[in-house]
C-alpha atoms as a PDB file:
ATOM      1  CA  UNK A   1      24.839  -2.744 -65.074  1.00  0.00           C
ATOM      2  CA  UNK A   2      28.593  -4.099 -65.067  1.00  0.00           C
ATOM      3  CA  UNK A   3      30.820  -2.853 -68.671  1.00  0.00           C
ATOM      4  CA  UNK A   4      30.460  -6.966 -68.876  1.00  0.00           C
ATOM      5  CA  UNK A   5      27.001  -7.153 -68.372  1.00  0.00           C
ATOM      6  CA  UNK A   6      26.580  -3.844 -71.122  1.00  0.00           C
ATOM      7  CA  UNK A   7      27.729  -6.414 -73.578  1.00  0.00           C
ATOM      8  CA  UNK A   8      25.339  -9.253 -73.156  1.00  0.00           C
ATOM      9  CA  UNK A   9      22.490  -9.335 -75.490  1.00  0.00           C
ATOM     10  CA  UNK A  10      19.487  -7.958 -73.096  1.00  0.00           C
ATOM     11  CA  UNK A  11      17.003 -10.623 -73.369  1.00  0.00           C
ATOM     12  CA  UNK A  12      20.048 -13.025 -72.106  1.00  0.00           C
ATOM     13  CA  UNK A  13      20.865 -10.466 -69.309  1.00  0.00           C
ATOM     14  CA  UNK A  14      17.280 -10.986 -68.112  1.00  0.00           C
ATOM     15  CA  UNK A  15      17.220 -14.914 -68.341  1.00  0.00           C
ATOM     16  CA  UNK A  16      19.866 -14.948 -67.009  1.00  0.00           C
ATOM     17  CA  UNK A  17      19.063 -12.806 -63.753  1.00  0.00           C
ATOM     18  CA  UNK A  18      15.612 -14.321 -63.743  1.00  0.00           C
ATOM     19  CA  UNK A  19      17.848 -17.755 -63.660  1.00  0.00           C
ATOM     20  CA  UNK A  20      19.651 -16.279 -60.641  1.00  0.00           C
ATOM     21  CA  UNK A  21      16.911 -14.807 -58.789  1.00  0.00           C
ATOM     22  CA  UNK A  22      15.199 -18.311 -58.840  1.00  0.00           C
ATOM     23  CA  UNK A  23      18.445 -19.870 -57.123  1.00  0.00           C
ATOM     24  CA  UNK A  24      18.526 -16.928 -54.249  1.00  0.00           C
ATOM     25  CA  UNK A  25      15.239 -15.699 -53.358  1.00  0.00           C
ATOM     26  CA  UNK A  26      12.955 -18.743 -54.783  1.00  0.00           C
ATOM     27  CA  UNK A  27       9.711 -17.858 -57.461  1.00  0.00           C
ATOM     28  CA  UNK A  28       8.353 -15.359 -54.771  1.00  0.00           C
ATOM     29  CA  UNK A  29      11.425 -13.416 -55.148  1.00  0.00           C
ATOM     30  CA  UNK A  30      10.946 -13.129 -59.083  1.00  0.00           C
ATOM     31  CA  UNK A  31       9.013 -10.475 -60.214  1.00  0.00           C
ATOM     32  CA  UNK A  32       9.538  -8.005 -63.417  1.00  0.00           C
ATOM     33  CA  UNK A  33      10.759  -5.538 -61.097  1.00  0.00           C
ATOM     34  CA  UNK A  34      13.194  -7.268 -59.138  1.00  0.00           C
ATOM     35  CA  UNK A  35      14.723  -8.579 -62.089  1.00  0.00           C
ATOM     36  CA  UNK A  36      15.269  -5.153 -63.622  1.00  0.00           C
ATOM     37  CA  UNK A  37      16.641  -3.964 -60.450  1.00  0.00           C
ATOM     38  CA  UNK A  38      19.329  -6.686 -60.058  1.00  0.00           C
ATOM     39  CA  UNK A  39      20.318  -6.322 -63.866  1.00  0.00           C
ATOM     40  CA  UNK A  40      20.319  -2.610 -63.862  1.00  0.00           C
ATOM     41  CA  UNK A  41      18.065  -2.378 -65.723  1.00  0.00           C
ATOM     42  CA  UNK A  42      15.587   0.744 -66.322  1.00  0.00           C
ATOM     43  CA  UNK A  43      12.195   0.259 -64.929  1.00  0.00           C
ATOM     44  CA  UNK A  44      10.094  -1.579 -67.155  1.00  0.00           C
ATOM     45  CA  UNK A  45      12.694  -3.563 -69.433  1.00  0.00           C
ATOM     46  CA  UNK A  46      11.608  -6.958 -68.267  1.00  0.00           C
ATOM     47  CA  UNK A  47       8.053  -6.313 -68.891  1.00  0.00           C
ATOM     48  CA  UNK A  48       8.614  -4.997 -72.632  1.00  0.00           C
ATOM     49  CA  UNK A  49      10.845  -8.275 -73.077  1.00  0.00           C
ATOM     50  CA  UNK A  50       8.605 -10.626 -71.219  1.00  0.00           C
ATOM     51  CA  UNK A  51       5.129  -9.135 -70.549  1.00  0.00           C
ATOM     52  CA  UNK A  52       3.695 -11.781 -68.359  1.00  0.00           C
ATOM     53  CA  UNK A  53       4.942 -13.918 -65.834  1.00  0.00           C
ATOM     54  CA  UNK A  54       4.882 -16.752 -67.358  1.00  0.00           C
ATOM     55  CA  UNK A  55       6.649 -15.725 -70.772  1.00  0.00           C
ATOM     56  CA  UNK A  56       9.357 -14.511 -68.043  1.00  0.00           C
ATOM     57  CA  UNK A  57       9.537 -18.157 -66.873  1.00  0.00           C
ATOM     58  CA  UNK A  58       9.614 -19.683 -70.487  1.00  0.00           C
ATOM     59  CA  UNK A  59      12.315 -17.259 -70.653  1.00  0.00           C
ATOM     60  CA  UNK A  60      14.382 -19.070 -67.512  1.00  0.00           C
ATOM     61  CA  UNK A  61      13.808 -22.344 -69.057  1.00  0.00           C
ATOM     62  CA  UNK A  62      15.259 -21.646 -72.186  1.00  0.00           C
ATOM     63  CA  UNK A  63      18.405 -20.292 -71.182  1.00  0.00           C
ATOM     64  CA  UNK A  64      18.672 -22.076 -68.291  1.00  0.00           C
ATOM     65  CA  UNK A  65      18.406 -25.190 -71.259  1.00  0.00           C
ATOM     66  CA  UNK A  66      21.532 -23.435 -73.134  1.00  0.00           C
ATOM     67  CA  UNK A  67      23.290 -23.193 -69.797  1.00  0.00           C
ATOM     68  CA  UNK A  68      22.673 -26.725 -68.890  1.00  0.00           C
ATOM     69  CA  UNK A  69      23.651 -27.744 -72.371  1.00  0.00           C
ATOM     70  CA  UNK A  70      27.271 -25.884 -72.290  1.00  0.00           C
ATOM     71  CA  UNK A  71      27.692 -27.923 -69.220  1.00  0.00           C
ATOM     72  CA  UNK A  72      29.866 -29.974 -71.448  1.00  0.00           C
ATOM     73  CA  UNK A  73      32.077 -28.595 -74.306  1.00  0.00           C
ATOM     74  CA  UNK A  74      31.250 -29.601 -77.819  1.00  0.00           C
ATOM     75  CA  UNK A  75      35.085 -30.745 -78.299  1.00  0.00           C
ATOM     76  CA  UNK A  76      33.932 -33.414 -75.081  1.00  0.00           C
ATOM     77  CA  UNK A  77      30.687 -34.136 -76.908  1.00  0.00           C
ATOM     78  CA  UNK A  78      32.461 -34.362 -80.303  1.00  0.00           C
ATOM     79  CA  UNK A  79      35.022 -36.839 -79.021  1.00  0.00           C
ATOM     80  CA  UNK A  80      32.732 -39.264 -77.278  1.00  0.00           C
ATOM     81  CA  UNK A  81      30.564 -39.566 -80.882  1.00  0.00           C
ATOM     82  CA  UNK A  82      34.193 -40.513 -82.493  1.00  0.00           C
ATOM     83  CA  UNK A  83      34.964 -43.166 -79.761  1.00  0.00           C
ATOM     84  CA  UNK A  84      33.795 -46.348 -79.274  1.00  0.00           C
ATOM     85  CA  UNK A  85      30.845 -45.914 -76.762  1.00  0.00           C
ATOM     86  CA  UNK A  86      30.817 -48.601 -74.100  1.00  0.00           C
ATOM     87  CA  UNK A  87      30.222 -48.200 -70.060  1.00  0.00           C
ATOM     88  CA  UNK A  88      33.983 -47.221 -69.327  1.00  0.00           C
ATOM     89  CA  UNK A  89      33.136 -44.084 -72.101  1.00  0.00           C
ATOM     90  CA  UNK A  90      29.270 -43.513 -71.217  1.00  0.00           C
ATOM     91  CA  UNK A  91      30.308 -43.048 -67.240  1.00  0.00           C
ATOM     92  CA  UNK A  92      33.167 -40.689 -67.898  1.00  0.00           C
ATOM     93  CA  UNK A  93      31.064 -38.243 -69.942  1.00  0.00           C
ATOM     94  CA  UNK A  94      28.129 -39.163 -67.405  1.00  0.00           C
ATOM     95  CA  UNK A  95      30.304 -38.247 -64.190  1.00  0.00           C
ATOM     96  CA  UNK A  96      31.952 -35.348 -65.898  1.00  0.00           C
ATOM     97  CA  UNK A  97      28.922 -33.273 -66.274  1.00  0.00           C
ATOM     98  CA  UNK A  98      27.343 -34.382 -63.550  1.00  0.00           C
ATOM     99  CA  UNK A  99      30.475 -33.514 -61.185  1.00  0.00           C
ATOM    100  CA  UNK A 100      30.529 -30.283 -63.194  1.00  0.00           C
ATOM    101  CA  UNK A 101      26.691 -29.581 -62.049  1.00  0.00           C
ATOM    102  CA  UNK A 102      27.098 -30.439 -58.325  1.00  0.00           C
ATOM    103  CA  UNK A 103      30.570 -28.106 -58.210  1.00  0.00           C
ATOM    104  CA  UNK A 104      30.239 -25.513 -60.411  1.00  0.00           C
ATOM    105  CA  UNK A 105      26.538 -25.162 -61.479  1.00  0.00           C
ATOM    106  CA  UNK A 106      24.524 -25.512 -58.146  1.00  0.00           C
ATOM    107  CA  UNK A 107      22.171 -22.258 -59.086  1.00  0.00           C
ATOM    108  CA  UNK A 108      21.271 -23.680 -62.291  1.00  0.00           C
ATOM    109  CA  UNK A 109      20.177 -26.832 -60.459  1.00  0.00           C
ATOM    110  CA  UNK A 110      17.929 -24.909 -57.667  1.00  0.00           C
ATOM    111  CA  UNK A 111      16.837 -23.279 -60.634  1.00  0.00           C
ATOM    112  CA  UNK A 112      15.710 -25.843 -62.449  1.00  0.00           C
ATOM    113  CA  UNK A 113      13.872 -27.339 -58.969  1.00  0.00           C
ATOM    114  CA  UNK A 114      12.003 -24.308 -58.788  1.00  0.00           C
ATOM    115  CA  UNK A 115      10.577 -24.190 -62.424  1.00  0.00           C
ATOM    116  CA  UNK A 116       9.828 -28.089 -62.607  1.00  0.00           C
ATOM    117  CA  UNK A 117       7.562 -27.400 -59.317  1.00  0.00           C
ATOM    118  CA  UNK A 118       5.893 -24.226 -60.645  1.00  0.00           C
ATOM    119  CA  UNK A 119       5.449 -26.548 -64.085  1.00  0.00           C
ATOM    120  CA  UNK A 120       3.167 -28.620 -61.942  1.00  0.00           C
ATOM    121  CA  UNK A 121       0.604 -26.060 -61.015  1.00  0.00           C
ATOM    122  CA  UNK A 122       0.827 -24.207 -64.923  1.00  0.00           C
ATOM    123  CA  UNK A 123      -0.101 -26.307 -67.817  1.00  0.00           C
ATOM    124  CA  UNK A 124       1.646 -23.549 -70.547  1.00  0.00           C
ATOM    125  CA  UNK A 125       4.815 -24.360 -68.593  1.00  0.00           C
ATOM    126  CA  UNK A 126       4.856 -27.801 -68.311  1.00  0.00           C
ATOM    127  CA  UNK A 127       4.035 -28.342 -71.924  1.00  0.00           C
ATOM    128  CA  UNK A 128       7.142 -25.974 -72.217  1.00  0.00           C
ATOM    129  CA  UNK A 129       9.726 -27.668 -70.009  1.00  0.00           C
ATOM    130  CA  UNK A 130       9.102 -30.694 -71.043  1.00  0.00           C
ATOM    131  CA  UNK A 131       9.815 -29.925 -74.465  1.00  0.00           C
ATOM    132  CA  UNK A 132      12.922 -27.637 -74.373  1.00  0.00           C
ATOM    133  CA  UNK A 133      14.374 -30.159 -71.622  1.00  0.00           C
ATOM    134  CA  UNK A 134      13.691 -33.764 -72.870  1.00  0.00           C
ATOM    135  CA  UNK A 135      14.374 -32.738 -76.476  1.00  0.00           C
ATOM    136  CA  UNK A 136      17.988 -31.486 -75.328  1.00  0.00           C
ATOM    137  CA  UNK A 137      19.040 -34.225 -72.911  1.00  0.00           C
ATOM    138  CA  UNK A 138      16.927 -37.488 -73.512  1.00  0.00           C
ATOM    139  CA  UNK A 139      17.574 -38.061 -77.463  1.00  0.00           C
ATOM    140  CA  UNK A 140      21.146 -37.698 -77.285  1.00  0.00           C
ATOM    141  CA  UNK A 141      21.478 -40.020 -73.993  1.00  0.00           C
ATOM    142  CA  UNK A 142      19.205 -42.402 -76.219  1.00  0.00           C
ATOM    143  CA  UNK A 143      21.146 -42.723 -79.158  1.00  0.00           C
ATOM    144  CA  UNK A 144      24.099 -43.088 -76.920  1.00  0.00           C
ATOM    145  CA  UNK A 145      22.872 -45.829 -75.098  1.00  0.00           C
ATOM    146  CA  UNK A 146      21.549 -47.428 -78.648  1.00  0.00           C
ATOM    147  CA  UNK A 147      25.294 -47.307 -80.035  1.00  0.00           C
ATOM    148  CA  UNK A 148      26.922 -48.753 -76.971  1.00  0.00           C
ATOM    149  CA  UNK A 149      24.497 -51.898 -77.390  1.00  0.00           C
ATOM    150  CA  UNK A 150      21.503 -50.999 -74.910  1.00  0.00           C
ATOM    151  CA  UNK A 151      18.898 -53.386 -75.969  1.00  0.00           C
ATOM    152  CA  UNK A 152      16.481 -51.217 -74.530  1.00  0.00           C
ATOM    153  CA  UNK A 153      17.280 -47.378 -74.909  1.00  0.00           C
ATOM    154  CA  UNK A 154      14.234 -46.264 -74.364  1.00  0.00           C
ATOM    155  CA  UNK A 155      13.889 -47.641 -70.995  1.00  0.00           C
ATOM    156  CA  UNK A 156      17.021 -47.205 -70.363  1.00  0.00           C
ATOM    157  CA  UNK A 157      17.129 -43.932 -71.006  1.00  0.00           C
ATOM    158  CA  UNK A 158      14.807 -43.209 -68.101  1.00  0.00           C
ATOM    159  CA  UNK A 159      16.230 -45.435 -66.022  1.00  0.00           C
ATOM    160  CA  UNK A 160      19.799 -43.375 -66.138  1.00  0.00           C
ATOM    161  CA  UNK A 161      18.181 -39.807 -66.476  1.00  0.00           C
ATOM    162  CA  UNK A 162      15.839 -40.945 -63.092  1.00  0.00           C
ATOM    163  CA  UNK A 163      19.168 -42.009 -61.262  1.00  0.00           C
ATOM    164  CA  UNK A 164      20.766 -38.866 -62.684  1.00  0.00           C
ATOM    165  CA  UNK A 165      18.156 -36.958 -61.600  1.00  0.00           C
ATOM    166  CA  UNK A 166      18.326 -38.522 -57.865  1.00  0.00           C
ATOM    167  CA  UNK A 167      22.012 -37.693 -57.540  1.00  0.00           C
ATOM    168  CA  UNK A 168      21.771 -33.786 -58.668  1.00  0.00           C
ATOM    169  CA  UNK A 169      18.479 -33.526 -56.242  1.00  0.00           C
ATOM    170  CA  UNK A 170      19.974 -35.406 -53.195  1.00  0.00           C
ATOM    171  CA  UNK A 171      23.342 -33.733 -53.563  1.00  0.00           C
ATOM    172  CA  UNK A 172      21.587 -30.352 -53.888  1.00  0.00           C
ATOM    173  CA  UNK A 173      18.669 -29.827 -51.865  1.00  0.00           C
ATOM    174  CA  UNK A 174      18.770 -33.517 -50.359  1.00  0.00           C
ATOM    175  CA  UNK A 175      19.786 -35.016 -47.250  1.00  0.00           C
ATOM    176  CA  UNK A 176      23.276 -35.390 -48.965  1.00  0.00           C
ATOM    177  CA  UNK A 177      23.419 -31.529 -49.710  1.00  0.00           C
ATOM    178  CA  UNK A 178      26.876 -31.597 -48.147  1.00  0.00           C
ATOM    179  CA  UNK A 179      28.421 -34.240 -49.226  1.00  0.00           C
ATOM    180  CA  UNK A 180      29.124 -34.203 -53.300  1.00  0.00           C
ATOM    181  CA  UNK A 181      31.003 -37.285 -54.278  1.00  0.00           C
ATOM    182  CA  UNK A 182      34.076 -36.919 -56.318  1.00  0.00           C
ATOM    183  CA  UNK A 183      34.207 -37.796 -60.284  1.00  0.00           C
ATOM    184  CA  UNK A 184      35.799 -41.153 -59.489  1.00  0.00           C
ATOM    185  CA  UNK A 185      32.861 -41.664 -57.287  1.00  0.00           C
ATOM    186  CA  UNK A 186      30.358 -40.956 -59.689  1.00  0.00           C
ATOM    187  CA  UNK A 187      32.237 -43.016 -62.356  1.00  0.00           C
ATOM    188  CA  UNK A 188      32.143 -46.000 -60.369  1.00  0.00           C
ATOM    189  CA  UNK A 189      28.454 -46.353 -59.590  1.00  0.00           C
ATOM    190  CA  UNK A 190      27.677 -45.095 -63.419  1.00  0.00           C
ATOM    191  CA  UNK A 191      29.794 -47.854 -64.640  1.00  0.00           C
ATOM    192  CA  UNK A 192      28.045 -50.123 -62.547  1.00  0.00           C
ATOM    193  CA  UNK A 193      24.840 -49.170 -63.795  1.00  0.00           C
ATOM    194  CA  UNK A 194      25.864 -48.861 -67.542  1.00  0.00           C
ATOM    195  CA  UNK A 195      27.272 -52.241 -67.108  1.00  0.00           C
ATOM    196  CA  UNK A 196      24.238 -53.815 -66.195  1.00  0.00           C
ATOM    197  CA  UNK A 197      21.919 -52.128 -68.574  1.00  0.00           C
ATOM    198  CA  UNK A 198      24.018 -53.122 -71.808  1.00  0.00           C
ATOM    199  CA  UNK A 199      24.935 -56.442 -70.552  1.00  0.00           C
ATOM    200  CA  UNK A 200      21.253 -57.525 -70.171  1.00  0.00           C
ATOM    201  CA  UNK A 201      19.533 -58.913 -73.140  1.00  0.00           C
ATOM    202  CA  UNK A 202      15.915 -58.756 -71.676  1.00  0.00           C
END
């Protein structure tokens, strides 16, 4: 354990090398043991935090959920809520964090991939991920999309988190793994969207 890591709060040391261990060495590769041994940890600290496996991966989702959600500063998140909201201001915030993910964040995105599969095959995780995840991202995106005129936010709210979604995933793992487009880039195809979404009346 690093003098840094002596000062983290263990249960967030453990997240957060459970978080990592998902992003190197897939779910195979994350077991109670290896995560104590790449925290140095002593033998057996992950299993008196987390006893099963799947409170270890409830464990990942959460912080990976506080990760994802830092992504962004709260001075950025304050100062869109002041602003007039409008496509222009909905696709700068959009691009920023998603440029942020695809440049910065990468691990927390193969991360992520690897817990929503393993949600499909456990029912006590699913009912988990879905809840810390849409409760974080989803509502907020909604009421933005609601203030900037959307006369749909619910559908349009899935409709933008799906595209979302298909940019982070084909920029990570996709056939476009190599090839992350630039803020502007992102900008530019968000506005597009976000202009046709609040510009319909249907």
């Amino acid at each position: 354990m690093t003098p840094r890591d002596a000062a983290i709060p263990r249960a967030t040391l453990i997240a957060d090398t459970a978080i990592r261990l998902l992003a190197e060495r897939g779910l195979r590769g994350l077991t109670h043991r290896a995560v104590d041994e790449a925290a140095g940890l002593p033998p057996g600290s992950t299993s008196n935090h987390a006893r099963t496996r799947a409170a270890l991966l409830q464990a990942a989702v959460r912080r990976l959920t506080e990760l994802e959600g830092a992504v962004l500063t709260s001075e950025e998140m304050a100062a869109s809520a002041r602003e007039p909201s409008g496509p222009a201001q909905l696709a700068a915030l959009i691009a920023t964090a998603l440029h942020r993910h695809l440049t910065r964040h990468r691990a927390l995105l193969v991360a992520r991939y690897e817990l929503a599969l393993e949600a499909t095959r456990r029912p006590e995780l699913r009912e988990h991920y879905d809840r810390t995840g849409m409760s974080d991202f989803a509502e907020p995106l909604r009421a933005m999309l609601g203030a900037a005129g959307s006369s749909a936010p619910e559908r349009h709210t899935l409709s933008l988190l799906s595209w979302c979604d298909g940019i982070l995933f084909t920029c990570t793992a996709g056939s476009f793994n190599a090839a992350v487009p630039t803020e502007e880039e992102l900008r530019v195809s968000l506005r597009e969207i976000l202009s046709g979404m609040l510009e319909s009346r249907a």
